[in-house]
N, C-alpha and C. Protein backbone atom coordinates (compact mmCIF):
# COMPACT_ATOMS: atom_id res chain seq x y z
N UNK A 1 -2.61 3.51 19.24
CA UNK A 1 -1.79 4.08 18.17
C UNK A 1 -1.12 2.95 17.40
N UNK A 2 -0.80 3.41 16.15
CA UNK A 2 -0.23 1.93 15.22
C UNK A 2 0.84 2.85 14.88
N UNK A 3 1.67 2.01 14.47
CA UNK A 3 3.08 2.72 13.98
C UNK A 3 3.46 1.62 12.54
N UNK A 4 3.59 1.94 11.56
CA UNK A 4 3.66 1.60 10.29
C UNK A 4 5.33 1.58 9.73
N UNK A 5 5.76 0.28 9.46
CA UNK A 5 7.06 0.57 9.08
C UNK A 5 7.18 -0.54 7.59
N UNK A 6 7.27 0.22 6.53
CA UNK A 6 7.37 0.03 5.27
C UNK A 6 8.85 -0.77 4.68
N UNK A 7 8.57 -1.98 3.98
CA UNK A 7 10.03 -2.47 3.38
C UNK A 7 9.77 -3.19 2.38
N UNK A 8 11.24 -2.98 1.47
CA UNK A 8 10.80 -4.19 0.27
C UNK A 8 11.43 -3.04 -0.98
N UNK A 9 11.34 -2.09 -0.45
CA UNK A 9 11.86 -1.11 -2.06
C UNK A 9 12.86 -1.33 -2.41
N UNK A 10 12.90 -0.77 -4.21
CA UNK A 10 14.20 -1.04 -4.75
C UNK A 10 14.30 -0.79 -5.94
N UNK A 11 15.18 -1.25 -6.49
CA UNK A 11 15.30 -0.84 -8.53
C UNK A 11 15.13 -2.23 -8.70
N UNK A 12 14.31 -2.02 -10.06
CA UNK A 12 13.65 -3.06 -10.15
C UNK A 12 13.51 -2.25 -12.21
N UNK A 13 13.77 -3.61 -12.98
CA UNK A 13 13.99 -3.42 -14.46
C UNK A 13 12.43 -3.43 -14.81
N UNK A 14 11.79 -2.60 -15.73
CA UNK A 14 10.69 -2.75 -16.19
C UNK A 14 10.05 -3.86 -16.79
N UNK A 15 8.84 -4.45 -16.32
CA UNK A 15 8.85 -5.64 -16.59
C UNK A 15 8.94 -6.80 -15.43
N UNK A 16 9.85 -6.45 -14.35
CA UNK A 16 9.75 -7.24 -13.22
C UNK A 16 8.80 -7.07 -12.35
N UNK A 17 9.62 -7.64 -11.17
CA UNK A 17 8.42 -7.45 -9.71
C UNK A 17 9.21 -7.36 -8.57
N UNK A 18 8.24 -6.48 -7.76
CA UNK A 18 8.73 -6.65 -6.22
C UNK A 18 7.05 -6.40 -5.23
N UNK A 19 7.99 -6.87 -3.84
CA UNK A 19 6.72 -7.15 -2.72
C UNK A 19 7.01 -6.54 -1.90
N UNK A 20 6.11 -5.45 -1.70
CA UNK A 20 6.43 -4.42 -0.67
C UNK A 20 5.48 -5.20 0.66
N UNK A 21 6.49 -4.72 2.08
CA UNK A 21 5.52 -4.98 3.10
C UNK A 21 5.37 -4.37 4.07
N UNK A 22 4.73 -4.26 4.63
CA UNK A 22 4.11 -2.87 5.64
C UNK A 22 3.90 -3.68 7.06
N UNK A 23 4.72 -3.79 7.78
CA UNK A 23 4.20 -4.04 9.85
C UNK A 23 4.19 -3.04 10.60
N UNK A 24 3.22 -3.26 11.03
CA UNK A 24 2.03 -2.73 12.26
C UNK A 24 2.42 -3.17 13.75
N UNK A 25 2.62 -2.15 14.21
CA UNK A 25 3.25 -2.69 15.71
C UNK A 25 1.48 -2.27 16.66
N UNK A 26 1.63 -2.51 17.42
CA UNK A 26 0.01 -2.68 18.76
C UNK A 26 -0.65 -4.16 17.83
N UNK A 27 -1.40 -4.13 18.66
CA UNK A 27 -2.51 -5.15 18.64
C UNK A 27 -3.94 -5.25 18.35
N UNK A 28 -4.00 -3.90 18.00
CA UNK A 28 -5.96 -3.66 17.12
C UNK A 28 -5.26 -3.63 15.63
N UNK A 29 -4.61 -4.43 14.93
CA UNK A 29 -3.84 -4.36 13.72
C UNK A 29 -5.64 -4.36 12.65
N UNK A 30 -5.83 -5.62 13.59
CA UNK A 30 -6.94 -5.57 12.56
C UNK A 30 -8.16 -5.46 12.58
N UNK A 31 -8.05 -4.39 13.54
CA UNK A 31 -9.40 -3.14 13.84
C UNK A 31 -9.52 -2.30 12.47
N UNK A 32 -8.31 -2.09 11.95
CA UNK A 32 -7.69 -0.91 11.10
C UNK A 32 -7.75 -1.54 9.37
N UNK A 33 -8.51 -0.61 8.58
CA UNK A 33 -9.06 -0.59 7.08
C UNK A 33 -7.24 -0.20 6.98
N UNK A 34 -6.43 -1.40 5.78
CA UNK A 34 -5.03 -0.29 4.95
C UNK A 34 -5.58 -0.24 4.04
N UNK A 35 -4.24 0.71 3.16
CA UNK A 35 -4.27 0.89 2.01
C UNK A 35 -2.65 1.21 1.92
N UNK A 36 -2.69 1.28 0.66
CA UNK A 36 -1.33 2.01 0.09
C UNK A 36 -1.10 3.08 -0.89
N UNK A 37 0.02 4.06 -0.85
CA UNK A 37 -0.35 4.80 -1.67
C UNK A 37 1.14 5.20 -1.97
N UNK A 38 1.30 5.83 -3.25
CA UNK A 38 2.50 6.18 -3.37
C UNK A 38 2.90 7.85 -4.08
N UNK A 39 3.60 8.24 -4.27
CA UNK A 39 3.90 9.66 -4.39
C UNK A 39 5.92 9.97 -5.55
N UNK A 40 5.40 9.92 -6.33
CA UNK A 40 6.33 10.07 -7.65
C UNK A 40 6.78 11.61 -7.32
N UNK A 41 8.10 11.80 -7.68
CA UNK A 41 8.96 13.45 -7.76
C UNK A 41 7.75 13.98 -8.51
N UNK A 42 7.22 15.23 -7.70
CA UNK A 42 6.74 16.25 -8.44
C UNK A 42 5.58 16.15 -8.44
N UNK A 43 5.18 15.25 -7.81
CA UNK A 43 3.25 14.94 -8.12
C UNK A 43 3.10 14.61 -6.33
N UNK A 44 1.27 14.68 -6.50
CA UNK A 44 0.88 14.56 -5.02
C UNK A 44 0.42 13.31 -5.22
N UNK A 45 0.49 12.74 -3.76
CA UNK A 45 0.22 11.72 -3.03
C UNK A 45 -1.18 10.74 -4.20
N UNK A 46 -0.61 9.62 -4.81
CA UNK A 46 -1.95 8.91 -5.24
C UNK A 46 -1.97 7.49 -4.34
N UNK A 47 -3.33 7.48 -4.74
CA UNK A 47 -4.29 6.06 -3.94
C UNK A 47 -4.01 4.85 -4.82
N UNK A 48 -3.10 4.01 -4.54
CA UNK A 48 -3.16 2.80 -5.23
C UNK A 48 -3.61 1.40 -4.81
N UNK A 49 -3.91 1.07 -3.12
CA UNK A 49 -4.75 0.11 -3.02
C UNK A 49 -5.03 -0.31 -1.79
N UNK A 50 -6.30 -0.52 -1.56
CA UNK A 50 -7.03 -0.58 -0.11
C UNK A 50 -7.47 -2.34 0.45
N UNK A 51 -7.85 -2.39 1.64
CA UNK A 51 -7.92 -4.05 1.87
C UNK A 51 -8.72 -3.70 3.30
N UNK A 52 -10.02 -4.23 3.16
CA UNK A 52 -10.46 -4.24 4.84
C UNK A 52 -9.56 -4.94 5.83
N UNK A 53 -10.76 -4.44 6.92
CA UNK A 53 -10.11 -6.02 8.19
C UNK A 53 -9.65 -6.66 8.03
N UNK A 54 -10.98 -7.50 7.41
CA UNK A 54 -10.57 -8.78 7.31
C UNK A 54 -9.54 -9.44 5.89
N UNK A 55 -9.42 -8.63 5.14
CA UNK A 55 -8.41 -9.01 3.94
C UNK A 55 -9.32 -9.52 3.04
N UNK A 56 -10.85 -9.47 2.91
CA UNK A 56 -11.50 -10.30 2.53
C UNK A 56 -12.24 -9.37 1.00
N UNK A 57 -11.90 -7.93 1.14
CA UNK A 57 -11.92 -6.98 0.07
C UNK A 57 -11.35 -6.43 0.18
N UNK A 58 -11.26 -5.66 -1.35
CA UNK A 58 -9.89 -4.83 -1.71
C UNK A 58 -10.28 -4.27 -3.09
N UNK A 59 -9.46 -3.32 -3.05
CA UNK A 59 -9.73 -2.10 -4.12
C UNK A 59 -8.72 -1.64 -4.62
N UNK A 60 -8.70 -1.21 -6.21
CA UNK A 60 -7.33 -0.53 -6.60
C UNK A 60 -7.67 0.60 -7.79
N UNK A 61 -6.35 0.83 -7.72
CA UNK A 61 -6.10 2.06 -8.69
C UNK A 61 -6.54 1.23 -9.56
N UNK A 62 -6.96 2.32 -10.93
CA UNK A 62 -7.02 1.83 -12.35
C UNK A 62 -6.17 1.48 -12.72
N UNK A 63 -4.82 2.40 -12.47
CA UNK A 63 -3.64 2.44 -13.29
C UNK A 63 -2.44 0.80 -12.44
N UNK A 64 -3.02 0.75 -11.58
CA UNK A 64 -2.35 -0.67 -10.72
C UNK A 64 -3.30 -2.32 -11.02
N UNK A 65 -4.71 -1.99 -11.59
CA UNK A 65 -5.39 -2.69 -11.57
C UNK A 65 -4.90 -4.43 -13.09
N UNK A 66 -5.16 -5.40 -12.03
CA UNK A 66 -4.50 -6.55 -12.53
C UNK A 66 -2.80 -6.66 -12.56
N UNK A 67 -1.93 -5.83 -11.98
CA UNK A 67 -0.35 -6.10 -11.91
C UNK A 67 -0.45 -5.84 -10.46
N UNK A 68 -0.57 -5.15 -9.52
CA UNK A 68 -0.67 -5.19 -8.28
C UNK A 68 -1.73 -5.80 -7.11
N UNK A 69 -1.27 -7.05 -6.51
CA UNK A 69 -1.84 -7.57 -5.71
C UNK A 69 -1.78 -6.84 -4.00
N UNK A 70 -2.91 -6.33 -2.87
CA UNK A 70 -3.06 -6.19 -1.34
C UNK A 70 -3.61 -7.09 -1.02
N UNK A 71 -2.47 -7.85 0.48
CA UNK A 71 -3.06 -8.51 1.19
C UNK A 71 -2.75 -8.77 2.57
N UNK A 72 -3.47 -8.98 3.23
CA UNK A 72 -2.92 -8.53 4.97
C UNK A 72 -3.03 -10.17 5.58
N UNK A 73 -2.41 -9.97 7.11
CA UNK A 73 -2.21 -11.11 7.72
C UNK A 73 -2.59 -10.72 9.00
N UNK A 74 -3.18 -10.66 9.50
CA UNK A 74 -3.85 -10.16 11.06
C UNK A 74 -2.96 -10.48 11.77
N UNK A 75 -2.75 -12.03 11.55
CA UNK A 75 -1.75 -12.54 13.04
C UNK A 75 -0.55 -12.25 12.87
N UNK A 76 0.07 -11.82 12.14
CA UNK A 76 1.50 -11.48 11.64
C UNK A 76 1.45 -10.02 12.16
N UNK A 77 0.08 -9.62 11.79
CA UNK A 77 0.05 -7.55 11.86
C UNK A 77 0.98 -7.06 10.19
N UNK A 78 0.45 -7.45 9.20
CA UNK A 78 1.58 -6.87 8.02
C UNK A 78 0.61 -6.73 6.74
N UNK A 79 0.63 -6.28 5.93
CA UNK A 79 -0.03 -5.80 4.97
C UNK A 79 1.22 -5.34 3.23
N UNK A 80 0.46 -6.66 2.47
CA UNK A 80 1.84 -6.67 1.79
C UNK A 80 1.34 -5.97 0.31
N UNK A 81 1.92 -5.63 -0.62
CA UNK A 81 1.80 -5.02 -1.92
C UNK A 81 2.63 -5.84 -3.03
N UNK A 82 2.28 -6.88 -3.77
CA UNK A 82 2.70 -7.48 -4.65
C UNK A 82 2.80 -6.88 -6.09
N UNK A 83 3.51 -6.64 -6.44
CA UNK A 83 3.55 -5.81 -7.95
C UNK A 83 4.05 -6.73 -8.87
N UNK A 84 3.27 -6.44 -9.85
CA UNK A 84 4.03 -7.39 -10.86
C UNK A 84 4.26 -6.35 -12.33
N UNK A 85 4.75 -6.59 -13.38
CA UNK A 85 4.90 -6.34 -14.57
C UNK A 85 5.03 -4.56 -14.20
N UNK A 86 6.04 -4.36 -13.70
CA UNK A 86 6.27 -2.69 -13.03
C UNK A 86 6.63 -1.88 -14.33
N UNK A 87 6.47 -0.87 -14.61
CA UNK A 87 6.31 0.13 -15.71
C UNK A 87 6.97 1.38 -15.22
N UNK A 88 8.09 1.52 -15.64
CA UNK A 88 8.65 3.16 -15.16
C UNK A 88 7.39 4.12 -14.40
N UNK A 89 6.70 4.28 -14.89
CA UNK A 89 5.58 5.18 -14.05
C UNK A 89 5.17 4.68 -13.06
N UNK A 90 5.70 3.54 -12.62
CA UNK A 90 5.21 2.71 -11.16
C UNK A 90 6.34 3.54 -10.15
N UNK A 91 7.09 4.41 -10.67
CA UNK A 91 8.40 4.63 -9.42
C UNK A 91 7.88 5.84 -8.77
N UNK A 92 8.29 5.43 -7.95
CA UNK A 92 7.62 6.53 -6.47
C UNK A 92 8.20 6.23 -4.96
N UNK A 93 7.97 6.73 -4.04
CA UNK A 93 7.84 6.19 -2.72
C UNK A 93 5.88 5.77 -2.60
N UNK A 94 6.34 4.44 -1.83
CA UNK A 94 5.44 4.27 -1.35
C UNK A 94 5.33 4.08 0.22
N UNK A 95 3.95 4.11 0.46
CA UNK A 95 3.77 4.44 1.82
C UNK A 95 2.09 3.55 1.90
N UNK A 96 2.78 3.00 3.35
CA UNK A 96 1.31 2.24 3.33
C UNK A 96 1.30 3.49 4.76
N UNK A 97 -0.83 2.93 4.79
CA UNK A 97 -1.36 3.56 5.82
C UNK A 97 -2.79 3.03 6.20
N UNK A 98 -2.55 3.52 7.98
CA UNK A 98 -4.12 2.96 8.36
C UNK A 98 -5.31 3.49 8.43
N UNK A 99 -6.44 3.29 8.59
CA UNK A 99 -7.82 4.04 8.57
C UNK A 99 -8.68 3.41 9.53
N UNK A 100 -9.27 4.16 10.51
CA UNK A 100 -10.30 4.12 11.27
C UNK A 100 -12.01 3.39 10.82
N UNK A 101 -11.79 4.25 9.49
CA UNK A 101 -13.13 4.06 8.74
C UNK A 101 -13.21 2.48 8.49
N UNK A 102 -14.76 2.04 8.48
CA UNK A 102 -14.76 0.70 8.55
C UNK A 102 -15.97 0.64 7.12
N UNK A 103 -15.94 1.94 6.63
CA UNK A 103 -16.85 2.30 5.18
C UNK A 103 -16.23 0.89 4.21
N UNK A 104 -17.18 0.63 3.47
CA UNK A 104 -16.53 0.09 2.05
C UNK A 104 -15.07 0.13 1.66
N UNK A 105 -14.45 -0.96 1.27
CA UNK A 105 -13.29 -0.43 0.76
C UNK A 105 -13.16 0.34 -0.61
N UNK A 106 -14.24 0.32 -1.60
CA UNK A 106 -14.10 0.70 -2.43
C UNK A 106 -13.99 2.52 -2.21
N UNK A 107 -14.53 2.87 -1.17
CA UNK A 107 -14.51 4.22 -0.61
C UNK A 107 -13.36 4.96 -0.06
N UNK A 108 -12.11 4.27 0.28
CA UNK A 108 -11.28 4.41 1.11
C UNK A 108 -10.39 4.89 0.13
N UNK A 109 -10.03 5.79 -0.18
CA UNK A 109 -8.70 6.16 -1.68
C UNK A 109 -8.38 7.14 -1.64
N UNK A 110 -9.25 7.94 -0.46
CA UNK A 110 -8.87 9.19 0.00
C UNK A 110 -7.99 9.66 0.91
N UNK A 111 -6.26 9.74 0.79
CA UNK A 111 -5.45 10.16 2.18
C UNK A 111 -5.97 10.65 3.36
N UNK A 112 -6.66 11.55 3.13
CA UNK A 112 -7.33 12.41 4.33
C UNK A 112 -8.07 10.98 5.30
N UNK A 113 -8.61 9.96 4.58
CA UNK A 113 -8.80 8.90 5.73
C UNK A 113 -8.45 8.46 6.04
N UNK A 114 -7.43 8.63 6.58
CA UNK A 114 -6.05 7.33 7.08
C UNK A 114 -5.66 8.12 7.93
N UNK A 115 -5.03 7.79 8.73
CA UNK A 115 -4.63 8.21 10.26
C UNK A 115 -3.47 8.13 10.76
N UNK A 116 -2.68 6.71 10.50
CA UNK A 116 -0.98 6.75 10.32
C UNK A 116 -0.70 6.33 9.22
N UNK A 117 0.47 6.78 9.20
CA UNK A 117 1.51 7.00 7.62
C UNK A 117 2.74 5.63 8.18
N UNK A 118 3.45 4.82 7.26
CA UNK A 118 4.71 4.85 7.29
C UNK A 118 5.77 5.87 7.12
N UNK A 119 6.95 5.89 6.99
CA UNK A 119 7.82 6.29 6.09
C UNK A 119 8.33 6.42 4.93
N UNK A 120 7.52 5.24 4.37
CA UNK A 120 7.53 4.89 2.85
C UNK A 120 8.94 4.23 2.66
N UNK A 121 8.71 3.65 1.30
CA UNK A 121 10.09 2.96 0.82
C UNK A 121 9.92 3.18 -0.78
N UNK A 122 10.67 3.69 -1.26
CA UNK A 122 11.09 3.78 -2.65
C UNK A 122 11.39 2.87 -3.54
N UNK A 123 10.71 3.14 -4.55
CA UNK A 123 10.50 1.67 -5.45
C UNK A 123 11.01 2.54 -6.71
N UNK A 124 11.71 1.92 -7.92
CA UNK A 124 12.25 3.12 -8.61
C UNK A 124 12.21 1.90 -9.45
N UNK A 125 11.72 1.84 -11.12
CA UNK A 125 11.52 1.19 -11.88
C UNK A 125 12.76 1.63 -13.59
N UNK A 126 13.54 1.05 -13.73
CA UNK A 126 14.18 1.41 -15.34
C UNK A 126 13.91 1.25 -16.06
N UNK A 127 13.71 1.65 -17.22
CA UNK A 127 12.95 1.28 -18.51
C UNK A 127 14.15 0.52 -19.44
């Protein structure tokens, strides 16, 4: 079992940045496909970005694509979310999570494949 504990959220002026990071407690850290995903008031759960094993691919939202960097650290066990140039519509909770599936990452964007959740941490952007 992995247990996922999410940090790094915050208000943050449009235009800036923050680095979300996600640790993984056990030791098959990096048996386990992440991703991240986040969930805005009023809307369901979206897929914003995936990273195999090995950290060695990775996949993203359209709408995250070129301002948000995933990247993991095996020996650490942590899986981080670099955002840059944040846009009011970036505010949400986010929540990283793990996956069994060892499919493509480009495949992985689907919640239903992931297996543990964090708690998420709230990232809230001002215009």
């Amino acid at each position: 079992q992995v247990q996922l504990v999410e940090s790094g959220g915050g208000l943050v002026q449009a235009g800036g940045s923050l680095r979300l990071s996600c640790a993984a407690s056990g030791r098959t850290f990096s048996t386990y496909g992440m991703g991240w995903f986040r969930q805005a008031p009023g809307k369901e759960r979206e897929f914003v970005a995936a990273i195999n094993l090995s950290g060695g691919s990775t996949y993203y939202a359209d709408s995250v694509k070129g301002r948000f960097t995933i990247s993991r650290d095996n020996a650490k066990n942590t899986v981080d979310l670099q955002m840059n140039n944040l846009k009011p519509e970036d505010t949400a909770v986010y929540f990283c999570a793990a996956t069994r599936s060892w499919s493509p990452v480009a495949t992985l964007s689907r919640s239903s494949q992931y297996v543990y959740w964090g708690q998420g941490t709230r990232v809230t952007v001002s215009s």
